[in-house]
Protein backbone atom coordinates (compact mmCIF):
# COMPACT_ATOMS: atom_id res chain seq x y z
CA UNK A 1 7.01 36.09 -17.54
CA UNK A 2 6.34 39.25 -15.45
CA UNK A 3 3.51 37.37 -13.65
CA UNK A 4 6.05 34.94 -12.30
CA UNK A 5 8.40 37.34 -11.40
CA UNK A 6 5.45 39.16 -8.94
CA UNK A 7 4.60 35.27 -7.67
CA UNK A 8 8.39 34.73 -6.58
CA UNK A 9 8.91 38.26 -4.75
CA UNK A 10 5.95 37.95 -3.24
CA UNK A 11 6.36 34.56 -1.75
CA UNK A 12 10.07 35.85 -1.43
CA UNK A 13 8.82 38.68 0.74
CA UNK A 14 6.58 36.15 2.70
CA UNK A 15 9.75 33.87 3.47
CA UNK A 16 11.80 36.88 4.70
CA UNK A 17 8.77 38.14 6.85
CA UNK A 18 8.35 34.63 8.57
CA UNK A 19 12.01 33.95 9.39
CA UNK A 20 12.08 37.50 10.57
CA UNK A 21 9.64 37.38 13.39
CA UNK A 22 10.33 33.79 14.33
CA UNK A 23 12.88 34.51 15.99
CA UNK A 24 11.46 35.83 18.85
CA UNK A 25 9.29 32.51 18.71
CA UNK A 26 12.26 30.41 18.25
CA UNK A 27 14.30 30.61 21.92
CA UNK A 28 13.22 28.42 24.57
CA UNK A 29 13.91 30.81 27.20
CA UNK A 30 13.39 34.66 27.42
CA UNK A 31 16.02 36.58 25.88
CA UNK A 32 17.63 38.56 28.65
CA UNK A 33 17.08 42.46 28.20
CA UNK A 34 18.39 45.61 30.58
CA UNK A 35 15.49 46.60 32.68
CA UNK A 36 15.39 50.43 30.83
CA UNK A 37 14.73 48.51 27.64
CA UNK A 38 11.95 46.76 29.36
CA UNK A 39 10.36 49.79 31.03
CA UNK A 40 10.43 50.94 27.68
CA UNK A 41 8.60 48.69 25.62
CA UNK A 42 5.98 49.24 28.01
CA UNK A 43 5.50 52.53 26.74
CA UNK A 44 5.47 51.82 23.37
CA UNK A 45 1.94 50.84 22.85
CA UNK A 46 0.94 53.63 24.14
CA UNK A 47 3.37 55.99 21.88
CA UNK A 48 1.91 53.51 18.81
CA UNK A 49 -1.62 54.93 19.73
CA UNK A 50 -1.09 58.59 20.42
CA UNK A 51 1.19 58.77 17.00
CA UNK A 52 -2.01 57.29 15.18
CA UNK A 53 -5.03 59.40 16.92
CA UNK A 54 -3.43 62.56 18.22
CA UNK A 55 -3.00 63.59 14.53
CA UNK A 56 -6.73 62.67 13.48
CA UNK A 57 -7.88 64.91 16.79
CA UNK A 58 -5.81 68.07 15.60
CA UNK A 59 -5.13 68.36 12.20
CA UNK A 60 -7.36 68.60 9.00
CA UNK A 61 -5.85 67.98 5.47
CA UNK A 62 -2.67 67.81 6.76
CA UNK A 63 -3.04 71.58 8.80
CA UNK A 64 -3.93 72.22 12.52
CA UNK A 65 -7.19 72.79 13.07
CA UNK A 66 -7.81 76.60 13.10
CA UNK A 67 -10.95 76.69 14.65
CA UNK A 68 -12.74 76.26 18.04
CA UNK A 69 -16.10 74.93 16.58
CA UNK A 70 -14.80 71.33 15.83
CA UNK A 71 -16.75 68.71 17.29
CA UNK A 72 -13.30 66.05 17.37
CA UNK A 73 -12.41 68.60 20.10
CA UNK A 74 -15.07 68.61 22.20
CA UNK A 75 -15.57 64.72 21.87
CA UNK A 76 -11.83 64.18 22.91
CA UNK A 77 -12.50 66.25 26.25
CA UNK A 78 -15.91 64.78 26.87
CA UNK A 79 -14.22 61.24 26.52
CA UNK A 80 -10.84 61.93 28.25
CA UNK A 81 -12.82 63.36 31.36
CA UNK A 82 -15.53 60.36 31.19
CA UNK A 83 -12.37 57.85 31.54
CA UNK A 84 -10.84 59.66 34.26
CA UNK A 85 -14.25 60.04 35.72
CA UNK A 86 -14.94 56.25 35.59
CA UNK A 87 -12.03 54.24 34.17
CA UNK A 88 -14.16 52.65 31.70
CA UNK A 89 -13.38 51.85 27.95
CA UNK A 90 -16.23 51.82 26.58
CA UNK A 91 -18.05 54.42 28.49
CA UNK A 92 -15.27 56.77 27.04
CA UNK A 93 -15.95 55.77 23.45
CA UNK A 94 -20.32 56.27 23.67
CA UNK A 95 -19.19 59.56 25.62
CA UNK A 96 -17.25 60.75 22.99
CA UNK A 97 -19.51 59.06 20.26
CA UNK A 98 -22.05 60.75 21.75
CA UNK A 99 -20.75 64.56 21.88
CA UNK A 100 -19.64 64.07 18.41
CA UNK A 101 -22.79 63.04 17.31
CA UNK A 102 -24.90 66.04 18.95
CA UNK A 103 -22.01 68.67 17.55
CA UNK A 104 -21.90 67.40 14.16
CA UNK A 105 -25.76 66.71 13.90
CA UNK A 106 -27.26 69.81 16.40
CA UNK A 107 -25.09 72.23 15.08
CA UNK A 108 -23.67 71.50 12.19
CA UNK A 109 -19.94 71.23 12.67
């Protein structure tokens, strides 16, 4: 009986998912918003990403990173000044791929 309890609020969960981003789907026309809402969702990728890698750059098990020979560092500066260098994706990530690499390997970090 328990396995048919799982099957229902699963597919329960599905149904509620569904009808709950439809409706943006659902309205012929746009759905009017203020223009600081819009200027804001603009940003939010963005705020998505940073809250994902910034903590993966500076923290280890959960505590900032208390010393200077970590290669994530390095391979964040290399990359950040490779993109502003030449605005290219994935020249940033072999840049920072790259520093990484000869830190972790070369020397050990």
């Amino acid at each position: 009986m328990s396995f048919w309890w799982a099957v229902l609020g699963i597919l329960g969960m599905a149904v509620i998912t569904v009808i709950t981003r439809s409706f943006f789907m659902l309205p012929k026309d746009e759905i009017p918003m203020p223009d600081w809402a819009k200027n804001g969702l603009r940003y939010a990728p963005l705020a998505a990403l940073a809250a994902v890698i910034v903590p993966e750059i500076v923290l280890t098990q959960g505590q900032l990173i208390s010393t200077w020979q970590d290669a994530r560092i390095y391979a964040t500066a290399a990359g950040t000044a490779y993109f502003f260098w030449k605005r290219g994706i994935l020249g940033t990530i072999l840049c920072g791929t790259a520093v990484m690499l000869a830190l972790r390997i070369g020397l050990g970090w």
